[in-house]
C-alpha atoms as a PDB file:
ATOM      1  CA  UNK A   1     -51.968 -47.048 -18.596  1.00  0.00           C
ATOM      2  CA  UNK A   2     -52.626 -43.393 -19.696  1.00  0.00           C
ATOM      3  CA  UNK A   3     -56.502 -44.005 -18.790  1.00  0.00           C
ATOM      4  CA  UNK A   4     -56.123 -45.583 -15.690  1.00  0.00           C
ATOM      5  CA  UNK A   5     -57.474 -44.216 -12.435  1.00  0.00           C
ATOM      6  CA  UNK A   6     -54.223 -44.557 -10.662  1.00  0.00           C
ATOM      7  CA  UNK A   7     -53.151 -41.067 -11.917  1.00  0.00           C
ATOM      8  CA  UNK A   8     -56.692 -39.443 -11.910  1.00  0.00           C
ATOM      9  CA  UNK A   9     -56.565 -36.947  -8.571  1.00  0.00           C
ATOM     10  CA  UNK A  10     -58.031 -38.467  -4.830  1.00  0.00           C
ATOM     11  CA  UNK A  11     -59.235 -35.731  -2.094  1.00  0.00           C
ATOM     12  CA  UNK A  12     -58.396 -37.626   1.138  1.00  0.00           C
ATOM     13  CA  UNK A  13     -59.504 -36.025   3.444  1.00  0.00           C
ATOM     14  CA  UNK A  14     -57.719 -32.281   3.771  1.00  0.00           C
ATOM     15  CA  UNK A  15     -55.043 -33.966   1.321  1.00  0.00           C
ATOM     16  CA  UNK A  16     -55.403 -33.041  -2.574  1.00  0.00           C
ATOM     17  CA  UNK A  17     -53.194 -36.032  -4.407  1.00  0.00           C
ATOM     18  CA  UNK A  18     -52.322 -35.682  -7.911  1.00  0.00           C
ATOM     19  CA  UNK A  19     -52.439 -39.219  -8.348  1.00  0.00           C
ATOM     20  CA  UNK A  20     -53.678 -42.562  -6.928  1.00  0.00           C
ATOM     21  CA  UNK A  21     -49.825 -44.121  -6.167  1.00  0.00           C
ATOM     22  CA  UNK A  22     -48.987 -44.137  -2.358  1.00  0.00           C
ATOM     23  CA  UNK A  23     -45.609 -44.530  -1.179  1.00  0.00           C
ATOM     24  CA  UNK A  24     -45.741 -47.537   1.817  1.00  0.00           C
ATOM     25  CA  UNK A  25     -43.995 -47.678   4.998  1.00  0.00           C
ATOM     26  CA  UNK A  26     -40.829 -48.978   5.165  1.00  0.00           C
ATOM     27  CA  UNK A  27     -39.027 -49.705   8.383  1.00  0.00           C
ATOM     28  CA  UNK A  28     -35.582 -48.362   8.211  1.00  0.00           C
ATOM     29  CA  UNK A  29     -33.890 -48.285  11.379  1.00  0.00           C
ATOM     30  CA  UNK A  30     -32.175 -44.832  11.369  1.00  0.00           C
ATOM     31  CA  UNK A  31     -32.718 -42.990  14.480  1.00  0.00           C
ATOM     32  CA  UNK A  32     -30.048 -44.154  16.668  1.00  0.00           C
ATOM     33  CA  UNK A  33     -30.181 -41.501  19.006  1.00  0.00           C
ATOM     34  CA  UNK A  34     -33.444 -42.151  21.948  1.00  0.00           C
ATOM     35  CA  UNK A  35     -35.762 -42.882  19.098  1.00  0.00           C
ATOM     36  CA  UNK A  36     -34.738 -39.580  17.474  1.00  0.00           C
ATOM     37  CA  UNK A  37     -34.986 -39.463  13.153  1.00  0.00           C
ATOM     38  CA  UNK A  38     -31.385 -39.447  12.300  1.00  0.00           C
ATOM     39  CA  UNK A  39     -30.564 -35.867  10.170  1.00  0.00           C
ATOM     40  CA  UNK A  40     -30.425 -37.862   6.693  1.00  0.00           C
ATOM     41  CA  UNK A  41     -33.809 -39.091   7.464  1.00  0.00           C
ATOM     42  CA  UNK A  42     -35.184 -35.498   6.355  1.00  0.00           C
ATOM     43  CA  UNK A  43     -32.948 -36.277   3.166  1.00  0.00           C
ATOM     44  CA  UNK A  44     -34.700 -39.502   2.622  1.00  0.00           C
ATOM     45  CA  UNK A  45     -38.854 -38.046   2.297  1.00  0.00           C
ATOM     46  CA  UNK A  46     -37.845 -35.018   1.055  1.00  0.00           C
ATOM     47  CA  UNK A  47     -36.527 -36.988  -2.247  1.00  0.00           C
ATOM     48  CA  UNK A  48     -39.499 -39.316  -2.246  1.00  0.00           C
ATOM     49  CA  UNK A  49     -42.036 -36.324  -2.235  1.00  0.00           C
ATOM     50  CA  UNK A  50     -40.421 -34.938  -5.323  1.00  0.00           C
ATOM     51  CA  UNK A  51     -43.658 -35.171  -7.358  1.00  0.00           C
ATOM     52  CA  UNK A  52     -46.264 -32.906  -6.116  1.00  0.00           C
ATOM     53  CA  UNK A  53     -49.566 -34.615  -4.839  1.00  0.00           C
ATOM     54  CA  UNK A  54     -47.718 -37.428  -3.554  1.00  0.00           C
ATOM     55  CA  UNK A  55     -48.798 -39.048  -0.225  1.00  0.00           C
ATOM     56  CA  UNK A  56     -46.548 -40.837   1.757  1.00  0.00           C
ATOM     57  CA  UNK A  57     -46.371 -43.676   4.491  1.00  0.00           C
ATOM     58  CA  UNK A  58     -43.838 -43.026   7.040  1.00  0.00           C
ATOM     59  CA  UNK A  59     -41.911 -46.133   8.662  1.00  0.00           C
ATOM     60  CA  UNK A  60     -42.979 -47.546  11.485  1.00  0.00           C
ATOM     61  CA  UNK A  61     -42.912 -45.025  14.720  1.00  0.00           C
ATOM     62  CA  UNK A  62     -43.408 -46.034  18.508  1.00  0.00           C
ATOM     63  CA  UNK A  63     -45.868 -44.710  20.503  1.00  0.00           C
ATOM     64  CA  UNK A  64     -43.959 -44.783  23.216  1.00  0.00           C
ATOM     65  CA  UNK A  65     -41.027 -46.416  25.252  1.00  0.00           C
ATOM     66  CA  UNK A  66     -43.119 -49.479  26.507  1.00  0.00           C
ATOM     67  CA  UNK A  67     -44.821 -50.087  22.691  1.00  0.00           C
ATOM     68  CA  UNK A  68     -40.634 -50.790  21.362  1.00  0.00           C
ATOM     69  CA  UNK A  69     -37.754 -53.589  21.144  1.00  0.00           C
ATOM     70  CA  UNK A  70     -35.959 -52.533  18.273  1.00  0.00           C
ATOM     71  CA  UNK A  71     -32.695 -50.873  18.364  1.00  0.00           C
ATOM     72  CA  UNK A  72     -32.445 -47.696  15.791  1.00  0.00           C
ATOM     73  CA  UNK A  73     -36.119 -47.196  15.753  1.00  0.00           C
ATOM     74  CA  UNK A  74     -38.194 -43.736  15.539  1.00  0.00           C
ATOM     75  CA  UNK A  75     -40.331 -42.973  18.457  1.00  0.00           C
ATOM     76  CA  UNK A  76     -42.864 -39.957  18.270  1.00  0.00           C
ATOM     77  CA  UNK A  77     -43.353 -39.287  22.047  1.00  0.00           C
ATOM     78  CA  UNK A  78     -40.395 -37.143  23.521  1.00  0.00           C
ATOM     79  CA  UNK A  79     -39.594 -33.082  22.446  1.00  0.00           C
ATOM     80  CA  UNK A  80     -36.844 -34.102  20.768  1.00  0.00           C
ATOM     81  CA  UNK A  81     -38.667 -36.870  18.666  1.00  0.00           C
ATOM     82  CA  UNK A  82     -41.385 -34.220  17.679  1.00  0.00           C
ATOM     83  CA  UNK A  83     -39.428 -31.756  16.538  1.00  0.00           C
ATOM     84  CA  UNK A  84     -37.031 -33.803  14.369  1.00  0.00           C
ATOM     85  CA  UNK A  85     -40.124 -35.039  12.635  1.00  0.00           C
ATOM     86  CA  UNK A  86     -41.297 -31.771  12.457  1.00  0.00           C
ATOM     87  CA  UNK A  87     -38.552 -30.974   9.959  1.00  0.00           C
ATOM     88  CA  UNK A  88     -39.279 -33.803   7.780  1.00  0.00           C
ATOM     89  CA  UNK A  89     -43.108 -33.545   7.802  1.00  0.00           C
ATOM     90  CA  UNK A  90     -42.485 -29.321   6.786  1.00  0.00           C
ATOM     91  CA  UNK A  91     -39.852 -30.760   3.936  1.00  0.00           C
ATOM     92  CA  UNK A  92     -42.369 -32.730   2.346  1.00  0.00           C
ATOM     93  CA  UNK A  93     -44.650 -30.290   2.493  1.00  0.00           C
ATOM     94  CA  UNK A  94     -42.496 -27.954   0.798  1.00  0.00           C
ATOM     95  CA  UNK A  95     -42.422 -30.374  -2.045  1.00  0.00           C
ATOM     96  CA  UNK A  96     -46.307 -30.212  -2.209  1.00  0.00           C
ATOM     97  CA  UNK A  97     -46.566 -33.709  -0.943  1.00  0.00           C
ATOM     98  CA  UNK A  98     -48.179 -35.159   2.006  1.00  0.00           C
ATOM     99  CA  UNK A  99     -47.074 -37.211   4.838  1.00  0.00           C
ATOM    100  CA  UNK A 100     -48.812 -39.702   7.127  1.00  0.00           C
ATOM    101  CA  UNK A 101     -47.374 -41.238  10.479  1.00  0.00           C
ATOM    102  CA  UNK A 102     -47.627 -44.946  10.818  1.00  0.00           C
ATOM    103  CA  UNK A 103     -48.143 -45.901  14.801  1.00  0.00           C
ATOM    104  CA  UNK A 104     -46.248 -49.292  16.035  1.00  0.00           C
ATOM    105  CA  UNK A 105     -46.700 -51.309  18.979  1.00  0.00           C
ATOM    106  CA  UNK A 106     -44.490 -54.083  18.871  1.00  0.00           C
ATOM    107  CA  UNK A 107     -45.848 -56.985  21.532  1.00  0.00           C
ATOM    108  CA  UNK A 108     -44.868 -60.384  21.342  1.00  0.00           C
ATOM    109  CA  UNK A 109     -42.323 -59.864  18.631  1.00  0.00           C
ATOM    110  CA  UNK A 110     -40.299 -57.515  20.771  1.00  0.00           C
ATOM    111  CA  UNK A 111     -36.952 -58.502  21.612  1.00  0.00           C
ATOM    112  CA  UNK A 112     -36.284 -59.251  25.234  1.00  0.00           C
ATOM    113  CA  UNK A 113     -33.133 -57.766  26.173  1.00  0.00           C
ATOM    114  CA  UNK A 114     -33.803 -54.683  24.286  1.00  0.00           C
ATOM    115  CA  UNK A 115     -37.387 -53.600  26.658  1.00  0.00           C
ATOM    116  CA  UNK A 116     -35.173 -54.505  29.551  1.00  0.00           C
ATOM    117  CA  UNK A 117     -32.527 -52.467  29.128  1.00  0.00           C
ATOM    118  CA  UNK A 118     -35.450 -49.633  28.876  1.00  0.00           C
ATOM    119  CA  UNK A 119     -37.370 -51.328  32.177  1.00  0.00           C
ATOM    120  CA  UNK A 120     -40.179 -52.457  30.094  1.00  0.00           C
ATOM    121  CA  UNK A 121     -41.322 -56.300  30.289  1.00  0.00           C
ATOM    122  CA  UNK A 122     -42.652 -57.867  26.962  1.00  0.00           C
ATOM    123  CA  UNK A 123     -46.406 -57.728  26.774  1.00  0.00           C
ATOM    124  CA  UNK A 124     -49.132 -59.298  24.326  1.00  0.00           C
ATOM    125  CA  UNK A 125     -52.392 -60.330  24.877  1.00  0.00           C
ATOM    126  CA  UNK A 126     -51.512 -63.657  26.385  1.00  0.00           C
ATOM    127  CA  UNK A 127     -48.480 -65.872  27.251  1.00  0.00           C
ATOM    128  CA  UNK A 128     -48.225 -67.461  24.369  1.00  0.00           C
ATOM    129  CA  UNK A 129     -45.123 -66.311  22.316  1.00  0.00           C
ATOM    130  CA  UNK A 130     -44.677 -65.623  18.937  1.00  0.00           C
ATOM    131  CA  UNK A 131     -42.265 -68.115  17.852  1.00  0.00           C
ATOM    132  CA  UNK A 132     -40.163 -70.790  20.085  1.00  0.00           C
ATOM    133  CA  UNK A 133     -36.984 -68.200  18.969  1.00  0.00           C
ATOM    134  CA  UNK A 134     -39.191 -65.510  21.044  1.00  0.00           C
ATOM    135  CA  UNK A 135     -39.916 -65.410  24.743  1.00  0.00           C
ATOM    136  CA  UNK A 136     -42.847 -65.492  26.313  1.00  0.00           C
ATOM    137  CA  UNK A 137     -44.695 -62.360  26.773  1.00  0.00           C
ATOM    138  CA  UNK A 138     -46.716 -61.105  29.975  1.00  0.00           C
ATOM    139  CA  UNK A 139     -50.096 -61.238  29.279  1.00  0.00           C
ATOM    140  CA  UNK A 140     -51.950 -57.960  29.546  1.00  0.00           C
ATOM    141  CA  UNK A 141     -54.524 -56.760  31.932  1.00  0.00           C
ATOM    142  CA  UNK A 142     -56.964 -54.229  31.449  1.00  0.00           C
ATOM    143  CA  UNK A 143     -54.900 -52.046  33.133  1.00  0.00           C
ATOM    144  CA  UNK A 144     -51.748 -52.690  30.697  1.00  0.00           C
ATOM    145  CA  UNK A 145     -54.744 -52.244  27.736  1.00  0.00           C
ATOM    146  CA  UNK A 146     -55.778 -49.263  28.397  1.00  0.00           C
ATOM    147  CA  UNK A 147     -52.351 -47.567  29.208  1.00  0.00           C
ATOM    148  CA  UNK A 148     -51.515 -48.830  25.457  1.00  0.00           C
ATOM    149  CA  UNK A 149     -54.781 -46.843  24.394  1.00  0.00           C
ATOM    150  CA  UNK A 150     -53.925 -43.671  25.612  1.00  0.00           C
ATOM    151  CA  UNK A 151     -50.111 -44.370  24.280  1.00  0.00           C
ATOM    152  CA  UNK A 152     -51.866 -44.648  20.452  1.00  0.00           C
ATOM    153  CA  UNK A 153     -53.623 -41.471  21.542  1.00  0.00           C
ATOM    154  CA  UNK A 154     -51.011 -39.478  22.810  1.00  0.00           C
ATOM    155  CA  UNK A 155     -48.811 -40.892  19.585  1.00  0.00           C
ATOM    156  CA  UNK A 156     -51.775 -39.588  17.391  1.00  0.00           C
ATOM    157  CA  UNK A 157     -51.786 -35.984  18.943  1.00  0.00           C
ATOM    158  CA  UNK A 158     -48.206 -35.605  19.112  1.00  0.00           C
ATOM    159  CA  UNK A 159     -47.929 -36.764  15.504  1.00  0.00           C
ATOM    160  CA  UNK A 160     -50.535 -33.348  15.012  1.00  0.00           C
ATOM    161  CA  UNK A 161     -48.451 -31.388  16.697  1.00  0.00           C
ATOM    162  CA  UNK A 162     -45.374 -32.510  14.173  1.00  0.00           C
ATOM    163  CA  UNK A 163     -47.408 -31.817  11.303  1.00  0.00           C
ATOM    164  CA  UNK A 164     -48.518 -35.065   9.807  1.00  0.00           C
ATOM    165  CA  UNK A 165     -51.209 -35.426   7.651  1.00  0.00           C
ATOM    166  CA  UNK A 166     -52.414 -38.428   9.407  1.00  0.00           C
ATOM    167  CA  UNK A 167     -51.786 -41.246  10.969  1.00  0.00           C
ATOM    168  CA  UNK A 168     -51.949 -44.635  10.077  1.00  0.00           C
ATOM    169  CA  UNK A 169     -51.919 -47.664  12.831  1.00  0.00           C
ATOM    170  CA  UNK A 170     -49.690 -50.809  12.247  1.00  0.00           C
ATOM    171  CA  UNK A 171     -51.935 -53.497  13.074  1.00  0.00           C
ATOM    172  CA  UNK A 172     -49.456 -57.113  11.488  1.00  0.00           C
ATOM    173  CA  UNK A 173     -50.630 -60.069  12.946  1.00  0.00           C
ATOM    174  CA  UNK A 174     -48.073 -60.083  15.987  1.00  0.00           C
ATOM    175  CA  UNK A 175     -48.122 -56.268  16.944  1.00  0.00           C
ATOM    176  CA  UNK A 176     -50.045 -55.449  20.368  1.00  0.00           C
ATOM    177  CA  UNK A 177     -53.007 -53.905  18.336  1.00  0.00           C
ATOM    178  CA  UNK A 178     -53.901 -56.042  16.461  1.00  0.00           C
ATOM    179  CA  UNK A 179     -53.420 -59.303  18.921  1.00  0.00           C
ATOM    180  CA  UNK A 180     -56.300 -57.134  20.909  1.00  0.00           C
ATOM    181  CA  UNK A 181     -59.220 -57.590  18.222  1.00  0.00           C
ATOM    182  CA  UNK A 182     -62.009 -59.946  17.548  1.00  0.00           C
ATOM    183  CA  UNK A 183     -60.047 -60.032  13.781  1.00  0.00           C
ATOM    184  CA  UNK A 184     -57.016 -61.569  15.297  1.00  0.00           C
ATOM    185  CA  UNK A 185     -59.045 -64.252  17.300  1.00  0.00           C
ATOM    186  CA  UNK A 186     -60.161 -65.343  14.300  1.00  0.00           C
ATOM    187  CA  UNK A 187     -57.238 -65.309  12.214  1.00  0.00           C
ATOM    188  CA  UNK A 188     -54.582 -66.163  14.604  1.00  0.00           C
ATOM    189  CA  UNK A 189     -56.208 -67.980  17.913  1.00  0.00           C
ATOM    190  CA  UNK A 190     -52.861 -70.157  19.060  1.00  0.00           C
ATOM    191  CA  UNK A 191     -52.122 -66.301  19.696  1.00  0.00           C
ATOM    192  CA  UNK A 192     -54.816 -65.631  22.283  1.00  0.00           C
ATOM    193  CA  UNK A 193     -56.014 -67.766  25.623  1.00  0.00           C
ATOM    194  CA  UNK A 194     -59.113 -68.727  27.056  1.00  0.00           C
ATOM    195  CA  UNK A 195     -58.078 -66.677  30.527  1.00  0.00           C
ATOM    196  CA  UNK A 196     -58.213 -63.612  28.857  1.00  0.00           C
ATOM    197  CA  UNK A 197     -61.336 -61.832  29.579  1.00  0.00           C
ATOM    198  CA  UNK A 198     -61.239 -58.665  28.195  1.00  0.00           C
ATOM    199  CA  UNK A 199     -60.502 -60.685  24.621  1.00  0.00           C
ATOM    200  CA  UNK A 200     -63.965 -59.899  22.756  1.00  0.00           C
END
C-alpha cells in the first residue's frame, strides 16, 4: 500500500488534496428545523476533515422546497440554510480540508404526505411510480423542467455563496435528474412514457 496512488496528492480543480481517499455522501437526516443543518452537524465534518488535504462529500441537500419529501433533511436555499452551512464549510476549512455540496432532487421517490404538507405535488418525468408502495407522480412539463433547472442553479450559486468547494449533483436512478436523461431511458425505461416529449 505505501506505493499506491491513493495517497500520492490530486489538484482538483482550486482544491490541493493530500491524498486520493474521498469521504462520500451520506444522508443523515439532522436538520430538523426548515431544512436548517442541526448545530452538531458542524461537529460532525469538522471531525471528518481532521487530516489535512481531505475532500469531502456532503449529504444529500435540496435545492429547494419543491425538489424534497424527507422529513429532517438539509436544504441549501433559504438565509438561514446558507449561513448554517456556512459554518460548517469555514470549519472544514480550518482543518485544511475541502468540502463539496451534493444537490438532491427527490421525484418519484418522494413521500406523498410530506410535499403536501409543504404544497408541493410529487413530480417525475412521467406517471409511472417508483414502486406499487409509492404513488404516482405528476408527470412534468417543460414548464415544471425548467423551473427544476434554475432550482439546481440557484442551489449551485447559493452553495458559492456558503463556501463550498463544489458541488456535486445526485443523479440515483429514481431522483428527478436523472429520470430526465437519455442515460435513464436506457437504463430504466418502465420509468419513462411514450407521451413525454421533451424525453430525448
Amino acid at each position: 500500500m505505501a506505493n499506491s496512488r491513493l495517497f500520492e496528492p490530486l489538484q482538483l480543480g482550486h482544491c490541493q488534496l493530500k491524498h486520493r481517499m474521498v469521504m462520500a455522501p451520506l444522508t443523515r437526516f439532522r436538520a430538523p428545523n426548515e431544512g436548517v443543518p442541526a448545530p452538531y452537524v458542524k461537529t460532525y465534518y469538522e471531525q471528518r476533515a481532521s487530516v489535512p488535504g481531505t475532500l469531502i462529500v456532503s449529504e444529500a441537500t435540496y435545492i429547494s422546497p419543491r425538489a424534497g419529501g424527507y422529513k429532517n433533511v438539509p436544504g441549501i436555499w433559504s438565509i438561514e440554510q446558507i449561513e448554517a452551512w456556512k459554518e460548517i464549510t469555514e470549519a472544514v476549512h480550518a482543518k485544511g480540508s475541502f468540502i463539496y455540496l451534493q444537490l438532491w432532487a427527490l421525484g418519484r421517490t418522494a413521500e406523498e404526505s410530506t410535499l403536501t404538507k409543504a404544497g408541493y405535488p410529487v413530480m417525475s418525468s412521467s406517471d409511472v411510480a417508483a414502486s406499487p408502495k409509492h404513488p404516482v407522480p405528476k408527470a412534468m412539463t417543460l414548464e415544471d423542467i425548467q423551473t427544476f433547472t434554475k432550482d439546481y442553479a440557484d442551489g449551485a450559486r447559493n452553495a458559492i455563496a456558503a463556501g463550498f468547494d463544489g458541488v456535486e449533483i445526485h443523479g440515483t436512478i429514481q431522483t428527478v435528474l436523472r429520470n430526465q436523461t437519455t442515460l435513464t431511458v436506457w437504463q430504466a425505461p418502465m420509468a419513462t412514457s411514450s407521451t413525454s416529449s421533451h424525453m430525448s
